[in-house]
N, C-alpha and C. Protein backbone atom coordinates (compact mmCIF):
# COMPACT_ATOMS: atom_id res chain seq x y z
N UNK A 1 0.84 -1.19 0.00
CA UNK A 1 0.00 0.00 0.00
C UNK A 1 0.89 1.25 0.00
N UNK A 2 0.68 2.24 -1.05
CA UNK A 2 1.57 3.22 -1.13
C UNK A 2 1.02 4.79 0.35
N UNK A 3 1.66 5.10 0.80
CA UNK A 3 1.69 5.90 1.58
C UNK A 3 1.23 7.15 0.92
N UNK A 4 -0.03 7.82 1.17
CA UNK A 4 -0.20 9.30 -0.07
C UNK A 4 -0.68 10.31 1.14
N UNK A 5 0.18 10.72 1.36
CA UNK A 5 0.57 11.91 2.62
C UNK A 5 1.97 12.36 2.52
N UNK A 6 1.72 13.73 2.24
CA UNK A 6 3.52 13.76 1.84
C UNK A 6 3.57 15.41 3.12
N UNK A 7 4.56 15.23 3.77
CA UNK A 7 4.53 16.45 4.85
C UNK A 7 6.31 16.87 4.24
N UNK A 8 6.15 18.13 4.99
CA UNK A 8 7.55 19.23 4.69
C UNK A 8 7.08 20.11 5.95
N UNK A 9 8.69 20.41 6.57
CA UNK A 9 8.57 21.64 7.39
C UNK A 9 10.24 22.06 7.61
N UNK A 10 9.34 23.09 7.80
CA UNK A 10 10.38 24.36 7.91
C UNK A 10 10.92 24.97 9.20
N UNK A 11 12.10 25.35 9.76
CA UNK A 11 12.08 26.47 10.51
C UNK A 11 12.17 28.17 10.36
N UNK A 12 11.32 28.56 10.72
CA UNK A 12 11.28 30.50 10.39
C UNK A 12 11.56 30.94 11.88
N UNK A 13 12.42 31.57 11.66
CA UNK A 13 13.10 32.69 12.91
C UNK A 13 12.02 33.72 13.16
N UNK A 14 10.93 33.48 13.56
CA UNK A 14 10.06 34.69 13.25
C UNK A 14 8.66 33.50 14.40
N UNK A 15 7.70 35.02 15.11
CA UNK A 15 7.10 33.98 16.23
C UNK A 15 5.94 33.50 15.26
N UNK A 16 4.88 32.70 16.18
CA UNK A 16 3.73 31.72 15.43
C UNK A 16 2.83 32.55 14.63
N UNK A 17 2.66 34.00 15.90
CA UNK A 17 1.66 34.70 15.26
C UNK A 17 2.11 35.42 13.71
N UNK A 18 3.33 35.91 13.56
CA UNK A 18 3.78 36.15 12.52
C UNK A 18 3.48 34.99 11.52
N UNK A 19 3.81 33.88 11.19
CA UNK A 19 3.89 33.09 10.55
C UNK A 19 2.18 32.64 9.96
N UNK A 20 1.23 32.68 11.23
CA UNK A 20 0.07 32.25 10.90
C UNK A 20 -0.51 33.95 9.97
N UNK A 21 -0.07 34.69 10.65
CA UNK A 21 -0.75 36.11 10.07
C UNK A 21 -0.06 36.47 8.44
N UNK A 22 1.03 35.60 7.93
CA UNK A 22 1.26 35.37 6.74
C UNK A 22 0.61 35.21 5.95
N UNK A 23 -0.25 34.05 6.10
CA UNK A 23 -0.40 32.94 5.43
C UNK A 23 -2.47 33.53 5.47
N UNK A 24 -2.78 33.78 6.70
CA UNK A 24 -4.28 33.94 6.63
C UNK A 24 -4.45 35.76 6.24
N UNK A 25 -3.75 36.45 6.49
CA UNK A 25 -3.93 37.89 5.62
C UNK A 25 -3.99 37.63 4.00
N UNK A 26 -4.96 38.39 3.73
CA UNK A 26 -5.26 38.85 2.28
C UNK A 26 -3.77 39.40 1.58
N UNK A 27 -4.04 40.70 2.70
CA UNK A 27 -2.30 41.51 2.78
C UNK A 27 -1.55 41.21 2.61
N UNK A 28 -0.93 40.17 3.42
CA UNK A 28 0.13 39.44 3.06
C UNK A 28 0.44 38.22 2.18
N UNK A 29 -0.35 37.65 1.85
CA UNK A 29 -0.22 36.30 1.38
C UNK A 29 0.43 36.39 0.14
N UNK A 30 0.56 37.76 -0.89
CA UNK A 30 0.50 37.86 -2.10
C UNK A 30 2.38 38.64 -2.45
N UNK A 31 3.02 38.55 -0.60
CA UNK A 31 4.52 38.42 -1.30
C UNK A 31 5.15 37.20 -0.90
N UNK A 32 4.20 36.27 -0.96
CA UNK A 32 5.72 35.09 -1.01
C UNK A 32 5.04 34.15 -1.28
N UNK A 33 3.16 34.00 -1.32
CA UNK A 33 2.26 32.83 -2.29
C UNK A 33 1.91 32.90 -3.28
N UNK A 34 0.33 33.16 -2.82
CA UNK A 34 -0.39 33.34 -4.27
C UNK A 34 -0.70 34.97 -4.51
N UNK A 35 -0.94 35.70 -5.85
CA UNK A 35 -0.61 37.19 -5.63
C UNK A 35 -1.75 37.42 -4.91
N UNK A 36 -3.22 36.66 -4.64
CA UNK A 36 -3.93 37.48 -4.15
C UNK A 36 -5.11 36.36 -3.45
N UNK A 37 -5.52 36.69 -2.20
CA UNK A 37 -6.92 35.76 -2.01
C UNK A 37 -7.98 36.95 -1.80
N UNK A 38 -9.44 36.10 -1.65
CA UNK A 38 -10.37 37.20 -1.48
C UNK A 38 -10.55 37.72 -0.37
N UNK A 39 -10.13 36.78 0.77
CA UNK A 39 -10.25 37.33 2.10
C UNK A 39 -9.72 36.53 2.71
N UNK A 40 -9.84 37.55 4.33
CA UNK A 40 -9.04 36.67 5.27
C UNK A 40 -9.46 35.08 5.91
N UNK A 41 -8.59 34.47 5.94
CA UNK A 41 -8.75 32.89 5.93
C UNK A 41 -9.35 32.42 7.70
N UNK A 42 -10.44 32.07 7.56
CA UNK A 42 -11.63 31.70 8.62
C UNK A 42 -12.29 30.89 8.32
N UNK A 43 -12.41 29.74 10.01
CA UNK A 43 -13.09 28.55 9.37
C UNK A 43 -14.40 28.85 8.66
N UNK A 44 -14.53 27.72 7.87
CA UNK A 44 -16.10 27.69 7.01
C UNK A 44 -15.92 28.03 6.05
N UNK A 45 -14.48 29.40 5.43
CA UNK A 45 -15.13 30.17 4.67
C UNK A 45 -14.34 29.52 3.44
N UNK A 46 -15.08 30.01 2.03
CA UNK A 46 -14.13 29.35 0.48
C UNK A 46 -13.69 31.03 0.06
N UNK A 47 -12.12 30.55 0.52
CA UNK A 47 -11.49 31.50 -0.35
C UNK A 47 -10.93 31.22 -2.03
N UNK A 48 -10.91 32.42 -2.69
CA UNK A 48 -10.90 32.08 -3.65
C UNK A 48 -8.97 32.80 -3.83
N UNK A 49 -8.17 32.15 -4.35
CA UNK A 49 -6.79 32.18 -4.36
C UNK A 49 -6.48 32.48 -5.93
N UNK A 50 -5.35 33.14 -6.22
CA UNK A 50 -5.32 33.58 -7.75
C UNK A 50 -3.92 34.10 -7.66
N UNK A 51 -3.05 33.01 -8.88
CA UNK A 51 -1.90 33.43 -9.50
C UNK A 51 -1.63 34.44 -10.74
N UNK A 52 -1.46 35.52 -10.68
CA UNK A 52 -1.95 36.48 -11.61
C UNK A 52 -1.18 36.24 -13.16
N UNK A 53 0.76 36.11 -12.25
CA UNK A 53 1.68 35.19 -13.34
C UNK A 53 1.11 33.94 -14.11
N UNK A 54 0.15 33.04 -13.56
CA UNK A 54 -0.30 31.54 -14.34
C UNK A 54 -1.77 31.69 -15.48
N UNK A 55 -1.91 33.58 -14.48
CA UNK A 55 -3.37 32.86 -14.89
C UNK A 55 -4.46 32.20 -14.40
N UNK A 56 -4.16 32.00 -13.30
CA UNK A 56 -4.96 30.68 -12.24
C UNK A 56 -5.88 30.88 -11.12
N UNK A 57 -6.50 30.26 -10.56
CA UNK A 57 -7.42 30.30 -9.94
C UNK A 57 -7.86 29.19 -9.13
N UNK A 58 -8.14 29.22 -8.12
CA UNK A 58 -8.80 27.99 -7.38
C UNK A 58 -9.25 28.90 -6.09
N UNK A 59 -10.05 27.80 -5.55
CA UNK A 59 -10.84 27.95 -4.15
C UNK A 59 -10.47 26.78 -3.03
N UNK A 60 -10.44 27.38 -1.83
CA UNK A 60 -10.20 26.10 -0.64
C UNK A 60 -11.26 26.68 0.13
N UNK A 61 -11.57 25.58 0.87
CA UNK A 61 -12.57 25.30 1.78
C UNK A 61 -12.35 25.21 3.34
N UNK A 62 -11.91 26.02 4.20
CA UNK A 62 -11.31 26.44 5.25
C UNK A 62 -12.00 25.57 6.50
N UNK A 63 -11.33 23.87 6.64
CA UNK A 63 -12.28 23.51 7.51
C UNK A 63 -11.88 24.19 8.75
N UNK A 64 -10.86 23.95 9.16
CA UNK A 64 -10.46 24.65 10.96
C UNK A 64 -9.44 25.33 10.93
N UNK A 65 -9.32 26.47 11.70
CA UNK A 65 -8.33 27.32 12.26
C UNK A 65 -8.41 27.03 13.43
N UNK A 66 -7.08 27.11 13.84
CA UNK A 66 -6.81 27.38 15.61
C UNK A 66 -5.91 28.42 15.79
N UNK A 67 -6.00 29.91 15.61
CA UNK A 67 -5.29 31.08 16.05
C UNK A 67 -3.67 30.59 16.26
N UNK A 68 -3.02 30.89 15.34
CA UNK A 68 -1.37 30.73 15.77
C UNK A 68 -0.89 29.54 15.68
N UNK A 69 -1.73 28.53 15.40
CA UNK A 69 -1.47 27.06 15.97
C UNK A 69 -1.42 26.02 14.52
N UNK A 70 -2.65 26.53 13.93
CA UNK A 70 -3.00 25.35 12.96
C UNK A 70 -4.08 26.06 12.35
N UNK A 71 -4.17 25.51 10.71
CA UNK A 71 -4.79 25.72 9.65
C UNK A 71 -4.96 24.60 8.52
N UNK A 72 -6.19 24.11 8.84
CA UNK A 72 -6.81 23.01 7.70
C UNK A 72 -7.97 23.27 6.53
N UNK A 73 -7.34 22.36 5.43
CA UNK A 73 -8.11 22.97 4.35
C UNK A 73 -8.40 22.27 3.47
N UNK A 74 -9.23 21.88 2.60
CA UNK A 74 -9.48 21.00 1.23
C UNK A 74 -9.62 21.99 -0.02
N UNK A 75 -8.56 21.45 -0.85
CA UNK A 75 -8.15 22.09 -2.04
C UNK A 75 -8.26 21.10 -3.51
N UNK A 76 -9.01 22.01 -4.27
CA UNK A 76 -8.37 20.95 -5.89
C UNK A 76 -9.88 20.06 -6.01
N UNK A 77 -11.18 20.25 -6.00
CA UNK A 77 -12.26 19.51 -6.24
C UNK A 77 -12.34 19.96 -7.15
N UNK A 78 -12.60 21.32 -7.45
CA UNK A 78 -12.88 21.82 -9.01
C UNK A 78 -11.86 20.72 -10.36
N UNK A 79 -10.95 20.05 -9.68
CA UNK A 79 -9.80 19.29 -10.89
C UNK A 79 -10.30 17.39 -10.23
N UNK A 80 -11.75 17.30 -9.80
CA UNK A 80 -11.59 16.30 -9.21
C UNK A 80 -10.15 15.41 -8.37
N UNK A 81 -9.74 16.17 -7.63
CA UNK A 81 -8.36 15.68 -6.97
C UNK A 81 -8.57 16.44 -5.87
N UNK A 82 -9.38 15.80 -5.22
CA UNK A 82 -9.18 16.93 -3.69
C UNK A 82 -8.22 16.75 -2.43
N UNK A 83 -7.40 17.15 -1.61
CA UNK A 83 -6.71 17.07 -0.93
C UNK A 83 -6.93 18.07 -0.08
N UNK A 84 -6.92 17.31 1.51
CA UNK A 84 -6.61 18.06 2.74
C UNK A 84 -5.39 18.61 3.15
N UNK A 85 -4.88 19.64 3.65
CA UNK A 85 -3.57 20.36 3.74
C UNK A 85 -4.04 20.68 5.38
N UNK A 86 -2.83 19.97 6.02
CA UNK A 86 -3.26 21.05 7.46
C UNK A 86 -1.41 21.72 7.36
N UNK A 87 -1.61 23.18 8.29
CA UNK A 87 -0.53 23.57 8.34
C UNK A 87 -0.69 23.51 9.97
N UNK A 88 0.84 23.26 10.45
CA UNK A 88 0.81 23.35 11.80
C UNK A 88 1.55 24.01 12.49
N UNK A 89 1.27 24.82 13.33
CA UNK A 89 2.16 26.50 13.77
C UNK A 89 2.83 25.76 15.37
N UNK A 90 4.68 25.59 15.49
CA UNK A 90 4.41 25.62 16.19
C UNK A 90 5.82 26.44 16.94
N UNK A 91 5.49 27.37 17.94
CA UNK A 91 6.52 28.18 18.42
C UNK A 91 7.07 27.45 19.20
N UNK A 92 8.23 27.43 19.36
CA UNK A 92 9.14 26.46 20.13
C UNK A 92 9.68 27.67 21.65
N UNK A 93 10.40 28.76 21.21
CA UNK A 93 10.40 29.92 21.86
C UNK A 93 10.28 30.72 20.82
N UNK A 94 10.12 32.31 21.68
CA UNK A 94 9.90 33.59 21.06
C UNK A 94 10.70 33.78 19.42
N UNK A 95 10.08 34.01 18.65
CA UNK A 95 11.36 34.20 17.44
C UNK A 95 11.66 32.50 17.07
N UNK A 96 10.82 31.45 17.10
CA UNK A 96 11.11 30.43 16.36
C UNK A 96 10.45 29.53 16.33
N UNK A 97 10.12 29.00 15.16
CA UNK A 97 8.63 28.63 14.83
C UNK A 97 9.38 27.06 14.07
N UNK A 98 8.69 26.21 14.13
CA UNK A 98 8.51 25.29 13.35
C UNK A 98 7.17 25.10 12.54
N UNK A 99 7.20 25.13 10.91
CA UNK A 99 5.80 25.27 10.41
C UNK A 99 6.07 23.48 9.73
N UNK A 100 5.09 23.27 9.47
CA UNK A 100 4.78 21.70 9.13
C UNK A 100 3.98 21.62 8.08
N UNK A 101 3.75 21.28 7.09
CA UNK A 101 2.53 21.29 6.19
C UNK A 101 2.54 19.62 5.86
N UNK A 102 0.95 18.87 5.81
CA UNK A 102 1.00 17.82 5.52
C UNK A 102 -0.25 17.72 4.45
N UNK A 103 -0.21 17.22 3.66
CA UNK A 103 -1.96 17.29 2.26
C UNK A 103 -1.63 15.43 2.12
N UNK A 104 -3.05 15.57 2.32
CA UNK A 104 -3.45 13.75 1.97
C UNK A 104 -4.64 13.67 1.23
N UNK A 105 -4.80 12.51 1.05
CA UNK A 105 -5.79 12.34 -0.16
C UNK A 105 -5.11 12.07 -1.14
N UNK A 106 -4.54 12.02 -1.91
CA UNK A 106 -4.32 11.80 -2.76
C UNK A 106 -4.45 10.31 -3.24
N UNK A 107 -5.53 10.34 -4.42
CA UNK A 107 -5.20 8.77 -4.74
C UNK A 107 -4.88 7.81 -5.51
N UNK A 108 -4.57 7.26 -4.22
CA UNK A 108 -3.39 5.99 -5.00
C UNK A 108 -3.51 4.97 -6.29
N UNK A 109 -4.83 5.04 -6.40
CA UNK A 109 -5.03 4.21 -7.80
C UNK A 109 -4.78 5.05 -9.15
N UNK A 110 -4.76 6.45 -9.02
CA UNK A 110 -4.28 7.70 -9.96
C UNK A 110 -3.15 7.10 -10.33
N UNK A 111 -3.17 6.15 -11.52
CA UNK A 111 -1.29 6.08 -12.37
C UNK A 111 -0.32 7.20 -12.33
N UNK A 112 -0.87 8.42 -11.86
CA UNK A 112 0.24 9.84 -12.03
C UNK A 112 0.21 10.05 -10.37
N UNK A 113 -0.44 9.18 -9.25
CA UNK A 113 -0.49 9.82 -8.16
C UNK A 113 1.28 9.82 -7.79
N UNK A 114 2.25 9.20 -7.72
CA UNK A 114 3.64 9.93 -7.60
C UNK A 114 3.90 10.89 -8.07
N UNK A 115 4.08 11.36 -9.30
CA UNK A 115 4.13 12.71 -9.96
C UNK A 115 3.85 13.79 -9.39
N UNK A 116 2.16 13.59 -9.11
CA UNK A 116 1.39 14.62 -8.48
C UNK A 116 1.92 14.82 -6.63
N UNK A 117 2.29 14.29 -6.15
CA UNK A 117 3.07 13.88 -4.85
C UNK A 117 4.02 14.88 -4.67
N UNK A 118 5.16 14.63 -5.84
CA UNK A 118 6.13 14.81 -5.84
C UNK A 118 6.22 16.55 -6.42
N UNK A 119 5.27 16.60 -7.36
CA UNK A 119 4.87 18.12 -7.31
C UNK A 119 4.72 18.98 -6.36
N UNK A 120 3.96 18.25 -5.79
CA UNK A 120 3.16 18.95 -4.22
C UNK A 120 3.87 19.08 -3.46
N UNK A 121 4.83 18.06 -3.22
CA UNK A 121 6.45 18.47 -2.14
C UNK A 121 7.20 19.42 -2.51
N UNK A 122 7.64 19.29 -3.69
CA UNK A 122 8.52 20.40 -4.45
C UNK A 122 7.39 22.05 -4.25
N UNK A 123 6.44 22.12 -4.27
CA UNK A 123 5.80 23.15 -4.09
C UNK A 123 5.57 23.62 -2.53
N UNK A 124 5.67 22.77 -2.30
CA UNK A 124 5.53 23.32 -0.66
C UNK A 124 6.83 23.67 -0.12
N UNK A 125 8.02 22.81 -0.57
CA UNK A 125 9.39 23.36 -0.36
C UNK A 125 9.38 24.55 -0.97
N UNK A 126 9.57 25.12 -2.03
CA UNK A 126 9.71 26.30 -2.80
C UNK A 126 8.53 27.37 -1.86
N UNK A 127 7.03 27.24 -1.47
CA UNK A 127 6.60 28.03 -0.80
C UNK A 127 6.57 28.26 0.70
N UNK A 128 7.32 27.14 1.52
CA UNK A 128 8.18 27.27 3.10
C UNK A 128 9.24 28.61 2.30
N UNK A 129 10.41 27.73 1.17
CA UNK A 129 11.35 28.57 1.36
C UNK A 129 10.91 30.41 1.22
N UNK A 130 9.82 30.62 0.17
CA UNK A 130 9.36 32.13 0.38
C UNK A 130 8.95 32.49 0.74
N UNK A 131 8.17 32.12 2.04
CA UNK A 131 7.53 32.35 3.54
C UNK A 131 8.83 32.69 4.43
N UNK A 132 10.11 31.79 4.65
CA UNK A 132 11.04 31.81 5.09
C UNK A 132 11.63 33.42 4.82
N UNK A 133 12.26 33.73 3.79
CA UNK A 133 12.90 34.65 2.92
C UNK A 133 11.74 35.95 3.24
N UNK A 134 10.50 35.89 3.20
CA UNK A 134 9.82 36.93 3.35
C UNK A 134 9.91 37.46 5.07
N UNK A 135 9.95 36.53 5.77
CA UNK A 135 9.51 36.97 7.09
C UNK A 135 10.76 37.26 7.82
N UNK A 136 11.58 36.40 7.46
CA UNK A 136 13.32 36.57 8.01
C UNK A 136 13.99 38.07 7.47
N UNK A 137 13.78 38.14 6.05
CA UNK A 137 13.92 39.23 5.02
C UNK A 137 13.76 40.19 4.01
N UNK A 138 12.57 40.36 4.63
CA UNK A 138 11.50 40.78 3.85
C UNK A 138 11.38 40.80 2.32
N UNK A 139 12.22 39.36 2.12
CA UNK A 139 12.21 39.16 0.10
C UNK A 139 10.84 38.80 0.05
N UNK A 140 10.21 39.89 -1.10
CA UNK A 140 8.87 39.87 -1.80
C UNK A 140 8.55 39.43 -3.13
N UNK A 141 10.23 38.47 -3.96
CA UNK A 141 9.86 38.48 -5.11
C UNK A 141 10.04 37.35 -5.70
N UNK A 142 10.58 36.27 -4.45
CA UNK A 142 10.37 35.33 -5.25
C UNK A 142 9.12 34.46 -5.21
N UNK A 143 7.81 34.90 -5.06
CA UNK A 143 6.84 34.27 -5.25
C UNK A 143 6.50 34.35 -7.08
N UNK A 144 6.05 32.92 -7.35
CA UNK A 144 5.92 32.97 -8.58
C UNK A 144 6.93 33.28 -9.41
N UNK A 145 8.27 32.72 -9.06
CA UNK A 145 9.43 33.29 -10.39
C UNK A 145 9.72 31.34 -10.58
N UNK A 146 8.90 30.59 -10.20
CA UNK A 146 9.40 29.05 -10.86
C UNK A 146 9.34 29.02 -12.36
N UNK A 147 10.05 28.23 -12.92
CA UNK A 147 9.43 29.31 -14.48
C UNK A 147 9.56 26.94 -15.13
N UNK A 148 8.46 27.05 -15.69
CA UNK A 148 7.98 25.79 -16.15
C UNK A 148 8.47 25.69 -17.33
């Protein structure tokens, strides 16, 4: 049985609340993710997320927040491929965070489900590292410079 849960984490020198207020601001999300969501990220709600460079578009479905702590979500139904993503906030001391991201679902009878896996890791590495770079250094530009 193939294992289809693929996790990555990071350390950011920077505290939880910083890190979670990244990621759930409108404001912020658009220098080191996606250029833009519709709003701020709260359980229940479907934000709608948009790469302006791709062209792209999608919506997630915000099952739980826990303030500073954790953020879960189901992404990718519109492409029949849905996957849960939780992110997990966790401050170790002041100024240092361990972030975690894990997405499952994915399935295994999909002949491309490695591919798609292996995408999804490589993407979550590349968006730790510009979460990292943004909050440590306030680099704003490498979101969206992967060039396909």
């Amino acid at each position: 049985m193939l294992e289809t849960q693929i996790t990555t984490k990071f350390r950011i020198y920077r505290s939880a609340k910083e890190v979670f207020e990244a990621i759930v601001d409108p404001e912020k999300i658009g220098n080191f993710w996606f250029s833009s969501s519709s709003e701020r990220w709260e359980e229940g709600k479907m934000i709608t997320l948009r790469y302006e460079e791709y062209d792209a578009e999608g919506i997630i479905n915000v099952i739980e927040i826990d303030r500073n702590k954790k953020i879960v979500f189901k992404w990718g139904a519109e492409h029949d491929n849905e996957t849960i993503v939780t992110i997990t906030i966790n401050e170790l001391e002041k100024m240092n965070t361990i972030i975690e991201i894990s997405e499952s679902g994915f399935k295994e009878e999909d002949p491309e489900v490695v591919n798609m896996m292996t995408d999804q890791k490589g993407g979550w590495v590349y968006m730790l590292s510009c979460l990292k770079s943004y909050l440590e250094n306030d680099v704003k530009n490498l979101r969206a410079s992967l060039v396909h």
